[in-house]
Protein backbone atom coordinates (compact mmCIF):
# COMPACT_ATOMS: atom_id res chain seq x y z
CA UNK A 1 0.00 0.00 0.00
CA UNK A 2 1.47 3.62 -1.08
CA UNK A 3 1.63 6.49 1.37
CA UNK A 4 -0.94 8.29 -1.06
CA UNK A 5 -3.23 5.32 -0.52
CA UNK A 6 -2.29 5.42 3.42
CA UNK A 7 -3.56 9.00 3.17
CA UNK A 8 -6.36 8.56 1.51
CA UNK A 9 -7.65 6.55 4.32
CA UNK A 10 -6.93 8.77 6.92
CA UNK A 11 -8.09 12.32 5.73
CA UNK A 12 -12.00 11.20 6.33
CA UNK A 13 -10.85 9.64 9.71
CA UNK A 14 -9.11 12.65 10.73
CA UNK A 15 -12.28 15.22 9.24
CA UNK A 16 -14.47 13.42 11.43
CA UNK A 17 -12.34 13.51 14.43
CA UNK A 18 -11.79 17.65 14.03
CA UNK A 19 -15.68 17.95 12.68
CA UNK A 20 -16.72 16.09 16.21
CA UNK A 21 -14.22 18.53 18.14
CA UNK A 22 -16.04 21.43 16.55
CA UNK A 23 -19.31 20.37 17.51
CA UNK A 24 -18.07 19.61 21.20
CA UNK A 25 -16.88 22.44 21.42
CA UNK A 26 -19.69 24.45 20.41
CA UNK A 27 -21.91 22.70 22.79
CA UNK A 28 -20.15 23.63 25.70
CA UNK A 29 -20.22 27.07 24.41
CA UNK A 30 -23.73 26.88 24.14
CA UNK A 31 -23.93 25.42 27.61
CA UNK A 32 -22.21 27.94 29.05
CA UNK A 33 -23.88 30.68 27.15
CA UNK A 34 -27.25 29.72 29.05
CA UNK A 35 -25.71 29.39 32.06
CA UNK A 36 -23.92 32.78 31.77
CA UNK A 37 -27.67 33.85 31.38
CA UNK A 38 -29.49 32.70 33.99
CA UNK A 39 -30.35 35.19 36.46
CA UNK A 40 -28.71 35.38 39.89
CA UNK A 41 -32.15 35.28 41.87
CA UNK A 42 -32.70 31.23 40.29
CA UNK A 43 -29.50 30.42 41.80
CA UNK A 44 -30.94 31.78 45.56
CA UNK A 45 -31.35 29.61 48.82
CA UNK A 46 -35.25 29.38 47.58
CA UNK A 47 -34.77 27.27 44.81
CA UNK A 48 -31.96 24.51 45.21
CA UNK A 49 -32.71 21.00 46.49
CA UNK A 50 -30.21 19.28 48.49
CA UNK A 51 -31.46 15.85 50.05
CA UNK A 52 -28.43 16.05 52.26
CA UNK A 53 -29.69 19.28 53.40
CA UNK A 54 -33.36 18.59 53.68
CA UNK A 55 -32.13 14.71 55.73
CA UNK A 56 -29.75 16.01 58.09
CA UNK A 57 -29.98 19.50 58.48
CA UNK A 58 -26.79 20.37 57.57
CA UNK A 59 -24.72 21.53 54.42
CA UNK A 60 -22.87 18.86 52.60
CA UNK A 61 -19.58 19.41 50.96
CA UNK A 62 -21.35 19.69 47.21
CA UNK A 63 -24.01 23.09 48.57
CA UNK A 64 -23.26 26.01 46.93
CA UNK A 65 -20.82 24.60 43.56
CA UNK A 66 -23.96 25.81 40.86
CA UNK A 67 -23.74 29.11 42.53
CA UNK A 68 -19.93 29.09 42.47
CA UNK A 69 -19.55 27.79 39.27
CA UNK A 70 -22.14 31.14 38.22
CA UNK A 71 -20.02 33.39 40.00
CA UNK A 72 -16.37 32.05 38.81
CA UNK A 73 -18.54 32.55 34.55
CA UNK A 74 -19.08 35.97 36.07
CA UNK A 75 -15.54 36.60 37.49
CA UNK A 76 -16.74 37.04 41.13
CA UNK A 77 -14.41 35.15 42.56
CA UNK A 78 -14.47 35.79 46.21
CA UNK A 79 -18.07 35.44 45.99
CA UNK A 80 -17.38 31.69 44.22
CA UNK A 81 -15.34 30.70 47.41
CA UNK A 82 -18.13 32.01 49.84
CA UNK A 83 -20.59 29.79 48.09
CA UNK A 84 -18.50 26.83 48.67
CA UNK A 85 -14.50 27.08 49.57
CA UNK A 86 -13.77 23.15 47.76
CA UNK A 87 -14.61 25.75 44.10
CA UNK A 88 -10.82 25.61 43.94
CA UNK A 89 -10.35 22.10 43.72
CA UNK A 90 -13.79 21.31 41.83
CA UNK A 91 -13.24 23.93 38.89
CA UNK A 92 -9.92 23.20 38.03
CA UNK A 93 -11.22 19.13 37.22
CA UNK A 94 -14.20 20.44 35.75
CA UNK A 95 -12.24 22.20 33.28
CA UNK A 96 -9.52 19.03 32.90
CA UNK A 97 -12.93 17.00 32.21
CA UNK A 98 -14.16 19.17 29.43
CA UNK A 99 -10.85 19.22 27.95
CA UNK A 100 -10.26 15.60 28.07
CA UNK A 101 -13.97 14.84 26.61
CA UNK A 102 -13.19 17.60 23.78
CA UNK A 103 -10.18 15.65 23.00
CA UNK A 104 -10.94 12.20 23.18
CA UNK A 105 -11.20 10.49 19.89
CA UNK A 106 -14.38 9.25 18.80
CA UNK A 107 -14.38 5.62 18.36
């Protein structure tokens, strides 16, 4: 088999790879685009649900990351650590996450 054949193979494999990149890509866009755009008041004590919470009383370790991951899209970031002070170790693996399932080839 000649490189020219070899490459003739691969381009479509390759297209589809960088097309599915594209569209992952713009659907975490789009993701965060509505979440960018929700308004502050729907992310208020009112409307979560935590079964931890409503069980024992209490805060678990989780209450608090939606409203931190809002304010860290809106660049309030010592209002992202009030929320919930574990933001620093949950947003950087968020963001490894995305980029990992951006990157992964399609199989």
């Amino acid at each position: 088999m000649s490189l020219n054949a070899t490459n003739g193979l691969l381009m479509p494999l390759l297209e589809k790879a960088r097309a599915s990149k594209i569209i992952r890509c713009l659907f975490i866009a789009t993701l965060l685009l509505v979440f960018y755009n929700i308004p502050k008041k729907y992310l208020g004590d009112t409307y979560p649900i935590c079964l931890f919470r409503i069980f024992f009383n209490q805060q678990c370790y989780g209450c608090g990351t939606t409203r931190a991951l809002w304010s860290l899209l809106h660049l309030s970031f010592r209002e992202a650590i009030a929320y919930n002070k574990f933001i620093v170790v949950t947003f950087p693996l968020l963001i490894g996450c995305v980029i990992s399932w951006i990157a992964k080839p399609k199989k």
